[in-house]
N, C-alpha and C. Protein backbone atom coordinates (compact mmCIF):
# COMPACT_ATOMS: atom_id res chain seq x y z
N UNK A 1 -0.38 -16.07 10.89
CA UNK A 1 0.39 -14.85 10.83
C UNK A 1 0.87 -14.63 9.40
N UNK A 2 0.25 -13.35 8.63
CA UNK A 2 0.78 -12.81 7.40
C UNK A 2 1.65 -11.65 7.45
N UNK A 3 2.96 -11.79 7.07
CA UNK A 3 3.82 -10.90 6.66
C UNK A 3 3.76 -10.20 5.39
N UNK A 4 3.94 -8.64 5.86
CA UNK A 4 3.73 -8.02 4.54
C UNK A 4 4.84 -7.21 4.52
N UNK A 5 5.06 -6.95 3.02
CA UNK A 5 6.08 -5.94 2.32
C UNK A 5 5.23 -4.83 1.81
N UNK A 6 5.50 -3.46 2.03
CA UNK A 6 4.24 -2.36 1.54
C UNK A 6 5.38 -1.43 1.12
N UNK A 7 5.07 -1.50 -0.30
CA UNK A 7 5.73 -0.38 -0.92
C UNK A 7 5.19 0.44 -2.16
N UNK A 8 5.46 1.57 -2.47
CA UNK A 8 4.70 2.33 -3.31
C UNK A 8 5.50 2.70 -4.18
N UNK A 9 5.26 3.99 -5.40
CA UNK A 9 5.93 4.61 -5.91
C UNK A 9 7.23 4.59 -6.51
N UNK A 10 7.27 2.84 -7.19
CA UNK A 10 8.86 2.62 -7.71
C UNK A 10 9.24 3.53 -9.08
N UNK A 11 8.03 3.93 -9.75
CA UNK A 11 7.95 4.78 -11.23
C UNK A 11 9.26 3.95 -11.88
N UNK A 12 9.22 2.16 -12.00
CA UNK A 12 9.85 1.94 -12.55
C UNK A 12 11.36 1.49 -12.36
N UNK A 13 11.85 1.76 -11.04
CA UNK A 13 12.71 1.13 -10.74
C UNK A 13 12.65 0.53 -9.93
N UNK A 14 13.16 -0.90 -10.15
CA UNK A 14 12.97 -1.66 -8.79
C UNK A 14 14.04 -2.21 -7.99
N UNK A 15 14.82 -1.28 -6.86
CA UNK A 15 15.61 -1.55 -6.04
C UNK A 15 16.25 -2.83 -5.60
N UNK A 16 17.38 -3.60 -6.26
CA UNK A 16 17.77 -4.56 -5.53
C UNK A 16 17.51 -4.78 -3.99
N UNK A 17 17.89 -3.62 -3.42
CA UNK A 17 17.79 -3.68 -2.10
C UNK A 17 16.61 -4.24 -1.25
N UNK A 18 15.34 -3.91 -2.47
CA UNK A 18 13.80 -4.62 -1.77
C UNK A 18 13.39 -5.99 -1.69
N UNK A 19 14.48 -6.69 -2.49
CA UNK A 19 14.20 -8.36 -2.63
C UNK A 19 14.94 -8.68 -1.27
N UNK A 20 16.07 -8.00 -0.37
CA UNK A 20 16.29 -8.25 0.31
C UNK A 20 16.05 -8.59 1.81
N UNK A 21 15.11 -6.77 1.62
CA UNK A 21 14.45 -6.20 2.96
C UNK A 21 12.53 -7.44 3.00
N UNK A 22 12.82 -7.77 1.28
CA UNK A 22 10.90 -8.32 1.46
C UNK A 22 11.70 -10.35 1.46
N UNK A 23 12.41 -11.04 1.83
CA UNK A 23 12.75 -11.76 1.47
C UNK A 23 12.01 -13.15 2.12
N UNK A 24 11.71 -12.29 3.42
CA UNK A 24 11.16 -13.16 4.67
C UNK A 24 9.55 -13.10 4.88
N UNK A 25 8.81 -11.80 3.97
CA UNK A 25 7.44 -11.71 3.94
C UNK A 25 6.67 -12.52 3.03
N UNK A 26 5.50 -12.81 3.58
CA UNK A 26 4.53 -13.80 2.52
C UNK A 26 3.85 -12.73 1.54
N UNK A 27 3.70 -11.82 1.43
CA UNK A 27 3.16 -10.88 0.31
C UNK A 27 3.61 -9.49 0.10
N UNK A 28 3.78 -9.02 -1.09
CA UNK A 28 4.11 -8.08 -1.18
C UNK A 28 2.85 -7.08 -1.89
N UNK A 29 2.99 -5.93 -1.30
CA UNK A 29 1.30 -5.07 -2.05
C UNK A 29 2.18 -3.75 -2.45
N UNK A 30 1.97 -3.15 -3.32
CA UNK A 30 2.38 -1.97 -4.29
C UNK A 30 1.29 -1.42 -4.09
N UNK A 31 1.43 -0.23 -3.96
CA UNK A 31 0.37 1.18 -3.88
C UNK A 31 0.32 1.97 -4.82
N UNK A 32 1.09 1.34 -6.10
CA UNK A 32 0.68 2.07 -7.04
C UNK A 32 1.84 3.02 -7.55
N UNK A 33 1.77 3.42 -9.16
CA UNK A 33 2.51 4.39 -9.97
C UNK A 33 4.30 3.37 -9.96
N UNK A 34 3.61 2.31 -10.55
CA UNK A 34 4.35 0.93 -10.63
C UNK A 34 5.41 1.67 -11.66
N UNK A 35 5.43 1.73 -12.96
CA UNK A 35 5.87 1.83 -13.30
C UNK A 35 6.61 1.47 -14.82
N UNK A 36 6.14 0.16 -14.43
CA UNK A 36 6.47 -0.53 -15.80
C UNK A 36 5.75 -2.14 -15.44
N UNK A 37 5.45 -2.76 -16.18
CA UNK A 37 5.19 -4.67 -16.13
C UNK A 37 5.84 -5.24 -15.68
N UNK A 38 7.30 -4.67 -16.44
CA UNK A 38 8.78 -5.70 -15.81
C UNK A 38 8.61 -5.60 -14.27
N UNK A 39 8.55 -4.25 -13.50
CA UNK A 39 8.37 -4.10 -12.39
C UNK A 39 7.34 -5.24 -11.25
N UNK A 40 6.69 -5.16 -12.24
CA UNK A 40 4.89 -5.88 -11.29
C UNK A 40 5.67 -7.28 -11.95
N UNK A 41 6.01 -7.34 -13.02
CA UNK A 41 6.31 -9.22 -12.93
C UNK A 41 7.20 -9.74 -12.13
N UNK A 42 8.76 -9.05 -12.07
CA UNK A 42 9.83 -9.01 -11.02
C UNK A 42 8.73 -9.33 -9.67
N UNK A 43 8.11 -8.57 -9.14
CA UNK A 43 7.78 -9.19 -7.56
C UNK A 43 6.73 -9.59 -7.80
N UNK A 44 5.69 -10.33 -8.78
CA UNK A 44 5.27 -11.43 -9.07
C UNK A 44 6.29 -12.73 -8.70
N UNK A 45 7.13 -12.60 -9.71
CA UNK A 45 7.80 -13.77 -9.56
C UNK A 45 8.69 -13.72 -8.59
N UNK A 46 8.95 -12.86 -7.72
CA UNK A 46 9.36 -13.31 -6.11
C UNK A 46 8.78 -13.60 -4.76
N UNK A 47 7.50 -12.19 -5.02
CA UNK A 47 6.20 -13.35 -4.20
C UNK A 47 5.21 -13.05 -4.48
N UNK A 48 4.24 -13.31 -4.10
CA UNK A 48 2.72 -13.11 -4.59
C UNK A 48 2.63 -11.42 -3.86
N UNK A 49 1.84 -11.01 -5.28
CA UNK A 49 1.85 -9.38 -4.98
C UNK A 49 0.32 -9.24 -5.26
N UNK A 50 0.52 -8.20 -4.59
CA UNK A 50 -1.77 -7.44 -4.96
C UNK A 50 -1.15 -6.12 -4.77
N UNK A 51 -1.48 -5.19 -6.12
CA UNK A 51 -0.99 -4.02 -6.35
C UNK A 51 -2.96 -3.00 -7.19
N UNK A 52 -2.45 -1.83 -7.18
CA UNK A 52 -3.05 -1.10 -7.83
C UNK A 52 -2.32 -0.08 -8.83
N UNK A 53 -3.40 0.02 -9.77
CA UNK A 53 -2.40 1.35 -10.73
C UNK A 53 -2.30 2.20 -10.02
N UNK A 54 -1.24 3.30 -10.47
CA UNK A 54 -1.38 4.68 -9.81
C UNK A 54 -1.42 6.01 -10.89
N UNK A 55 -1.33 6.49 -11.08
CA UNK A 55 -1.89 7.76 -11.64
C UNK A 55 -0.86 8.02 -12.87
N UNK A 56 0.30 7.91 -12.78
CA UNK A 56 1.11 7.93 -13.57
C UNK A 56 1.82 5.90 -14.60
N UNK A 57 0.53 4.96 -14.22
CA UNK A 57 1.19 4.20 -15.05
C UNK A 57 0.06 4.05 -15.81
N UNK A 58 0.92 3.40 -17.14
CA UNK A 58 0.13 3.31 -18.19
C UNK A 58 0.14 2.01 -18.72
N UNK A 59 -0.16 1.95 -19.74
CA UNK A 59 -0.22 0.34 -20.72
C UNK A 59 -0.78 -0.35 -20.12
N UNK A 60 -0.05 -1.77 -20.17
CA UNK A 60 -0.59 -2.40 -19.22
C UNK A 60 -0.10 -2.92 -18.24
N UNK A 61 0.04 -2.07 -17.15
CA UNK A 61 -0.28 -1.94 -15.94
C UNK A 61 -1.42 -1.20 -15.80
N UNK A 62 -1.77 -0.21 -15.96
CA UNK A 62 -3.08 0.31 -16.08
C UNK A 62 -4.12 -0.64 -16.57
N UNK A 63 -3.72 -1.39 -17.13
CA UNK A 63 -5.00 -2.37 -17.82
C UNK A 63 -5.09 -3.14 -17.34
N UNK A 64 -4.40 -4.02 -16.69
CA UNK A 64 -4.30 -5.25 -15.57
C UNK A 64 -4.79 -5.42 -14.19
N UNK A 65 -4.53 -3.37 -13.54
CA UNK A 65 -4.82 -3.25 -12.22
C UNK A 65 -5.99 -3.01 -12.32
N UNK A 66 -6.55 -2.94 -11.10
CA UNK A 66 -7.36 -1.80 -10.67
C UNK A 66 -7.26 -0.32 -9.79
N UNK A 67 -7.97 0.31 -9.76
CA UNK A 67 -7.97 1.65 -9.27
C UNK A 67 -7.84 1.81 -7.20
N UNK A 68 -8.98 0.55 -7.50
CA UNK A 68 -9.32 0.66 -5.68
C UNK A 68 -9.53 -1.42 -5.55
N UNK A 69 -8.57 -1.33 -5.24
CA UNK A 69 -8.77 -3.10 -4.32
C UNK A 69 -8.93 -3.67 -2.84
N UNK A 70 -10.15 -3.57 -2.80
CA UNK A 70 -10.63 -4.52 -1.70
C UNK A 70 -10.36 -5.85 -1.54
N UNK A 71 -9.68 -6.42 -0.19
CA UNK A 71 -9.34 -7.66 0.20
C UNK A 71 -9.37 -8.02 1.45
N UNK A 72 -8.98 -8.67 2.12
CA UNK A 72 -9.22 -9.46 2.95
C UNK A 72 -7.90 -10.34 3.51
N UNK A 73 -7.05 -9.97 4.61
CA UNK A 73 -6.11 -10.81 5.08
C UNK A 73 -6.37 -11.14 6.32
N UNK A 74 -6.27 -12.78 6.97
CA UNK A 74 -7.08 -12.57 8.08
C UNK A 74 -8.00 -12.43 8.70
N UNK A 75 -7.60 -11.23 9.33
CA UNK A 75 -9.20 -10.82 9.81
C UNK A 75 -8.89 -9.17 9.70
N UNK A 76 -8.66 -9.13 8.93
CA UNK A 76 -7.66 -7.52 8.17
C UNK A 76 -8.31 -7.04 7.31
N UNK A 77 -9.57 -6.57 7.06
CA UNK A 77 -10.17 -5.89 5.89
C UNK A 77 -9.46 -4.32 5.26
N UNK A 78 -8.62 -4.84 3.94
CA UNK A 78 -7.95 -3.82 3.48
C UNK A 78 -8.32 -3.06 2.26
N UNK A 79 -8.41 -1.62 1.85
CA UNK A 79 -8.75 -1.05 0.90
C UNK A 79 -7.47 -0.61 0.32
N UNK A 80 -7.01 -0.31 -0.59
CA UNK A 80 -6.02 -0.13 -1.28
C UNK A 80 -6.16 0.65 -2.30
N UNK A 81 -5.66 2.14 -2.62
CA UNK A 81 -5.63 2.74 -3.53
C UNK A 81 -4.56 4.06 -3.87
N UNK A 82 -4.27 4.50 -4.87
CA UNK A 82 -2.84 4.98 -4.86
C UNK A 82 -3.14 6.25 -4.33
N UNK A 83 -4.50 7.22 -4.88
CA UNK A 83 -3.80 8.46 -4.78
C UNK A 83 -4.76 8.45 -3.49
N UNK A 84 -4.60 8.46 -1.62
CA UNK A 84 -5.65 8.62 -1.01
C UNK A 84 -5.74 9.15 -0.06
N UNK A 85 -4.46 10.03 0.34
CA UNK A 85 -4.33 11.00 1.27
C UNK A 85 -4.29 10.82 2.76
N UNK A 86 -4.88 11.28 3.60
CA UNK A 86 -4.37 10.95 4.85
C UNK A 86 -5.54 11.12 5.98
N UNK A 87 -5.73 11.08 7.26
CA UNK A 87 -7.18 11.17 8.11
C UNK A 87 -7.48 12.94 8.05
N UNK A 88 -8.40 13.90 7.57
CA UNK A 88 -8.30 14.83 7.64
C UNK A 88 -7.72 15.00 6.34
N UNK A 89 -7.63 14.69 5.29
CA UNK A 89 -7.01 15.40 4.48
C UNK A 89 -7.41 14.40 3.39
N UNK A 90 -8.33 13.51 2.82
CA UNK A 90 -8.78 12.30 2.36
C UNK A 90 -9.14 12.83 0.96
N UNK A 91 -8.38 12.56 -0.04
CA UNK A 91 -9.21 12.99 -1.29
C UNK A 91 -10.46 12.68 -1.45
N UNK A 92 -11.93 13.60 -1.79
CA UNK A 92 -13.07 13.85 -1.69
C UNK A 92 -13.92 12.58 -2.27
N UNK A 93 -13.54 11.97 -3.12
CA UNK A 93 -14.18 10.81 -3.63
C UNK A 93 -14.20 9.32 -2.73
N UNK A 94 -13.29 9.91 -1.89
CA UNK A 94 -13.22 8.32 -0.88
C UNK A 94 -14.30 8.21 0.17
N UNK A 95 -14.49 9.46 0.98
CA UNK A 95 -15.19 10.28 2.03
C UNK A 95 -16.82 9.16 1.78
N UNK A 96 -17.32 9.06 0.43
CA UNK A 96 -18.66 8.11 0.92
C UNK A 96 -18.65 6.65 0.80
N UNK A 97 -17.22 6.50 0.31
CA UNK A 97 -16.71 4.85 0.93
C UNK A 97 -16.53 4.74 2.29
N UNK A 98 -15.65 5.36 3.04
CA UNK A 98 -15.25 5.54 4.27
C UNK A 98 -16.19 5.69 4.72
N UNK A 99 -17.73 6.47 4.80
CA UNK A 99 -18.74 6.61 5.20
C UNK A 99 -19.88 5.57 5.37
N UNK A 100 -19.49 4.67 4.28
CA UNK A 100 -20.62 3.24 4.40
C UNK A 100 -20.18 2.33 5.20
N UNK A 101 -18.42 1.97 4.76
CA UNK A 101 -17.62 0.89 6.13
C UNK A 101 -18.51 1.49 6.84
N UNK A 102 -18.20 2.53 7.28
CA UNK A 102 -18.18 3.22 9.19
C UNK A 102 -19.90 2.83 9.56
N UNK A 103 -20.41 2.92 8.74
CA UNK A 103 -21.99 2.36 8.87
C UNK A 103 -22.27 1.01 9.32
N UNK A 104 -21.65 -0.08 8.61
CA UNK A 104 -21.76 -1.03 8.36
C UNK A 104 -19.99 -1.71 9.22
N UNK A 105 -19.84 -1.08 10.21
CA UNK A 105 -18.45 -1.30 11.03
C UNK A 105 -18.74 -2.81 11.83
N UNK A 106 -19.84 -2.88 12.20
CA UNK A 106 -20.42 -4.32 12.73
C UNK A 106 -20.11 -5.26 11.98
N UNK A 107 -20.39 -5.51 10.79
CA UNK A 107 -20.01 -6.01 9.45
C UNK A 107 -18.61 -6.17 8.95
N UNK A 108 -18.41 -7.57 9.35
CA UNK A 108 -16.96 -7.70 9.22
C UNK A 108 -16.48 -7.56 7.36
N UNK A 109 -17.83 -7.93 6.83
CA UNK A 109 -17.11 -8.41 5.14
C UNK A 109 -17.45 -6.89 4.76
N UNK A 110 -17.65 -5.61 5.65
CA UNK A 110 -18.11 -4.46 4.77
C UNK A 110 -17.07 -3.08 5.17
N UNK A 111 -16.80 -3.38 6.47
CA UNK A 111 -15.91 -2.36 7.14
C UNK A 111 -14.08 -2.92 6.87
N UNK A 112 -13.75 -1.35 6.85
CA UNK A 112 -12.26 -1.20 6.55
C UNK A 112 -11.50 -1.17 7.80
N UNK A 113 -10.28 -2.17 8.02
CA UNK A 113 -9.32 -2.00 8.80
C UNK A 113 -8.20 -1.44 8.59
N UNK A 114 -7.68 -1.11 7.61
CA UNK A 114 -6.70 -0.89 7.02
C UNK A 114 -6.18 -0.26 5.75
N UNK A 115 -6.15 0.98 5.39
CA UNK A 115 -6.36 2.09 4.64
C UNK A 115 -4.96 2.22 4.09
N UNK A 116 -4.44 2.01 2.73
CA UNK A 116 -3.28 2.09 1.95
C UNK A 116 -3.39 2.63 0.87
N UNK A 117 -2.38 3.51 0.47
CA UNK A 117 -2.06 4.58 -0.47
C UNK A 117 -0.86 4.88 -0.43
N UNK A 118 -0.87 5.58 -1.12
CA UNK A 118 0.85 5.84 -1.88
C UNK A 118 0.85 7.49 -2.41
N UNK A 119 1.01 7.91 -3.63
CA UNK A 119 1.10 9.13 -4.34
C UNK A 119 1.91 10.04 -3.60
N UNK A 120 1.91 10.16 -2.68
CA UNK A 120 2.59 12.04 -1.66
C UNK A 120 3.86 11.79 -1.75
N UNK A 121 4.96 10.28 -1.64
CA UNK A 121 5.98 10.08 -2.08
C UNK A 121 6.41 10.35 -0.23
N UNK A 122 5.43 10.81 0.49
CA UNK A 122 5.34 10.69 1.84
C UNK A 122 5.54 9.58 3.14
N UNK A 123 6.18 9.30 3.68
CA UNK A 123 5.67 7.73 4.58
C UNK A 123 5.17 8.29 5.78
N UNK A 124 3.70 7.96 5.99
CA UNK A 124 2.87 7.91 6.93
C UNK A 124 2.32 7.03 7.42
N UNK A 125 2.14 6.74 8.87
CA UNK A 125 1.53 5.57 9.63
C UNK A 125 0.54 6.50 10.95
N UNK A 126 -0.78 6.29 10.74
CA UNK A 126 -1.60 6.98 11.17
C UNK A 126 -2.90 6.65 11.70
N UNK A 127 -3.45 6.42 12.73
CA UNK A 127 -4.73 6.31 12.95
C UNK A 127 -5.55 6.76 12.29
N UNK A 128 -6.96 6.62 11.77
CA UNK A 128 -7.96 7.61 11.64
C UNK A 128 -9.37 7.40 12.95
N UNK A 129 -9.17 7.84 13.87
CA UNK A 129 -10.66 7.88 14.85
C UNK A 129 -11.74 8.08 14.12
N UNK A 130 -12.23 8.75 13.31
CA UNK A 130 -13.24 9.27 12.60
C UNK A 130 -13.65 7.83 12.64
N UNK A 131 -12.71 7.36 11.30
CA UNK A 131 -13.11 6.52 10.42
C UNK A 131 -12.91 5.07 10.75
N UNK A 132 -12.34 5.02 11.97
CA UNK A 132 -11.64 3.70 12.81
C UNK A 132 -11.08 2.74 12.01
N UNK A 133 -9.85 3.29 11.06
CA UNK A 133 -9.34 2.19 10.35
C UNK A 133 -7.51 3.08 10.36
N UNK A 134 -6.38 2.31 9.95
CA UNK A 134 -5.48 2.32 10.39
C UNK A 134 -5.39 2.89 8.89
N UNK A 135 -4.16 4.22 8.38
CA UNK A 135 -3.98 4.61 7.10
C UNK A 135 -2.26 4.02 7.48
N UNK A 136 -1.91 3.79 5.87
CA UNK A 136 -0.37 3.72 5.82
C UNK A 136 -0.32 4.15 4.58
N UNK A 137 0.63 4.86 4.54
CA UNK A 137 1.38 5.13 2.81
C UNK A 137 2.65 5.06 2.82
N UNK A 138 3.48 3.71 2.39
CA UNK A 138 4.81 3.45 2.46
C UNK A 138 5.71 4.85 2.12
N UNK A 139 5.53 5.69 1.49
CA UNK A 139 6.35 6.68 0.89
C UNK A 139 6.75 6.15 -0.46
N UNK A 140 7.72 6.43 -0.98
CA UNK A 140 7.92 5.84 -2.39
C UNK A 140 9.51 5.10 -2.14
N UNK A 141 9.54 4.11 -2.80
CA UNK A 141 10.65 3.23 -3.09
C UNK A 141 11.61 3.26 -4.51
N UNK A 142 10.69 4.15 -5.01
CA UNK A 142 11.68 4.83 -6.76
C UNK A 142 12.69 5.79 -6.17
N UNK A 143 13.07 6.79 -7.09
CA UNK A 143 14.67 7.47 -7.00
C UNK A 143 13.28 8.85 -7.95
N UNK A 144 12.31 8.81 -7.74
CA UNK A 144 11.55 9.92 -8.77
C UNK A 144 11.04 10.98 -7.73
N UNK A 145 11.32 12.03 -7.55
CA UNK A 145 10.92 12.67 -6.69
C UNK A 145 11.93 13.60 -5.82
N UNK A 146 11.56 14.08 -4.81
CA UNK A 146 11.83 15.07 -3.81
C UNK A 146 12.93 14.50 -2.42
N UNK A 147 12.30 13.35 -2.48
CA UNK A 147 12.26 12.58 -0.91
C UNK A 147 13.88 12.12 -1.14
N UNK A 148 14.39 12.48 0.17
CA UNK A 148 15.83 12.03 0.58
C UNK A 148 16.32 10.54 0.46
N UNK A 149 15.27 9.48 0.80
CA UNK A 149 15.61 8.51 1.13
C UNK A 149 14.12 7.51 0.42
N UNK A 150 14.53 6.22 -0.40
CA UNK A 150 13.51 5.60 -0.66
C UNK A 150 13.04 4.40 0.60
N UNK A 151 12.03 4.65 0.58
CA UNK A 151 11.29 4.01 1.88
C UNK A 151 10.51 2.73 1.45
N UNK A 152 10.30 1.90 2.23
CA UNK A 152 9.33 0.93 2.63
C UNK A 152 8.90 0.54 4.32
N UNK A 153 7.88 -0.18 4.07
CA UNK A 153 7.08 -0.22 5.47
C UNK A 153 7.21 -2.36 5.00
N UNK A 154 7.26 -2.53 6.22
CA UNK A 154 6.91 -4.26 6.60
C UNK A 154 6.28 -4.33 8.24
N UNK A 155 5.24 -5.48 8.48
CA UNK A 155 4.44 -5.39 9.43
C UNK A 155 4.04 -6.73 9.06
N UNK A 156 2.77 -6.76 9.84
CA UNK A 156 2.76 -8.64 10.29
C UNK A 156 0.72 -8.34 10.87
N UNK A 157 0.32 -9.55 9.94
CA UNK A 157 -1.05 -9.25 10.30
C UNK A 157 -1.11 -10.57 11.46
N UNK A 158 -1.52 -10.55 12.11
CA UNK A 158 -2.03 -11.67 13.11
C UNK A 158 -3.08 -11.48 13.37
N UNK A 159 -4.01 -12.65 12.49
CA UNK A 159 -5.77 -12.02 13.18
C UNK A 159 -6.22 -10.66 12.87
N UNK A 160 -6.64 -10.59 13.97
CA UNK A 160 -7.08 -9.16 13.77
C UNK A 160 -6.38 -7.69 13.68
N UNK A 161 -4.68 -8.45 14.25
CA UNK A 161 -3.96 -7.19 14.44
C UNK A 161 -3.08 -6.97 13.80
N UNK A 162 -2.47 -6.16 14.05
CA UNK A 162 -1.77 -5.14 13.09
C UNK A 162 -0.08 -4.80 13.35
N UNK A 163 0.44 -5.57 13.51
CA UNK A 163 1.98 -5.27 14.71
C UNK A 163 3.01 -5.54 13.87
N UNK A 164 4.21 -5.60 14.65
CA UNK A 164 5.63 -5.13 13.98
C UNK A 164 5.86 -4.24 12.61
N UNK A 165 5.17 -3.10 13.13
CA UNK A 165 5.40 -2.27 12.18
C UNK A 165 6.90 -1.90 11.96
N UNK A 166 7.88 -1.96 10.60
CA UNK A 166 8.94 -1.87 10.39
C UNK A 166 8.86 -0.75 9.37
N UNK A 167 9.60 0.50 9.71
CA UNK A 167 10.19 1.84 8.71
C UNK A 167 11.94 1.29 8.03
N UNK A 168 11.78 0.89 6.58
CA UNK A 168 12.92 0.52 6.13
C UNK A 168 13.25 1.23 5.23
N UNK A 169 14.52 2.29 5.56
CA UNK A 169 14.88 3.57 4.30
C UNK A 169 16.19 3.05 3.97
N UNK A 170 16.26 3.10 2.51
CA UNK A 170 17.08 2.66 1.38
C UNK A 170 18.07 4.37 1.14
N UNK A 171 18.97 4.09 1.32
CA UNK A 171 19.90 5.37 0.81
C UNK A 171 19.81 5.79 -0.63
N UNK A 172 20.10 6.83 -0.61
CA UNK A 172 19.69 7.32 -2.32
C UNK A 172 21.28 6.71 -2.72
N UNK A 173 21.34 6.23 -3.90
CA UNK A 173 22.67 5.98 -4.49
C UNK A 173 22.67 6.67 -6.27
């Protein structure tokens, strides 16, 4: 059983409050538009993180990440990328990734279970039937933006599944 912390969109600040809420998970994954190094080293050095750039970071974080990370938890095949929209609404460049998994769905080392993104500053937890893989986009955990409340998502891989999904909103201060 892997515990995860899923959060996106810090643009740089990184919430005391998240060392708290991630204290008990074995990994933490960033979806991107990190923010700064200090950021990505901070939950480096609290737990092992697998992040991607997002659209708005630069230096190096941009130079360190990657764009789209494929991995493997379990029996959890996860794709990871910041800007990637939602089932029905999928920015256009993903559509013939999503199209080969779904080909190759028999294929455990080729098909996607688990679809993560960030950018909309949105928190969504969503099926896709089409594409038979589970989308999440924590919403954003920065203070940059629109959104009332900074969000994170925590959940628990077991095997093949996907459970205790947790919605954890941080008050704006």
């Amino acid at each position: 059983m892997t515990h995860i912390g899923l959060l996106s969109d810090t643009h740089g600040l990184l919430d005391k409050r998240i060392f708290e809420h991630f204290k008990d998970v074995d990994e933490i994954w960033h979806a991107g538009d990190i923010g700064s190094e200090e950021v990505l080293r901070k939950l480096r050095e609290f737990k092992p993180t697998r992040a991607v750039f997002g659209n708005m970071d630069s230096g190096d974080v941009r130079y360190s990440l990657d764009e789209f990370y494929r991995f493997r938890v379990e029996d959890v095949n996860v794709l990871m990328t910041h800007i990637g929209g939602y089932p029905g609404h999928y920015n256009p460049w993903l559509i013939p990734m999503f199209r080969k998994a779904l080909e190759n769905y028999d294929d455990p080392n080729h098909r996607i279970d688990l679809f993560v993104c960030g950018h909309s500053h949105i928190l969504k937890v969503q099926y896709d039937s089409q594409f038979k893989f589970l989308t999440m986009n924590p919403g954003a955990a920065g203070k940059q933006g629109w959104q009332p409340c900074q969000t994170l998502l925590r959940f628990t891989i077991d095997g093949s599944q996907i459970k205790d999904l947790e919605v954890i909103e941080l008050e704006r201060k």
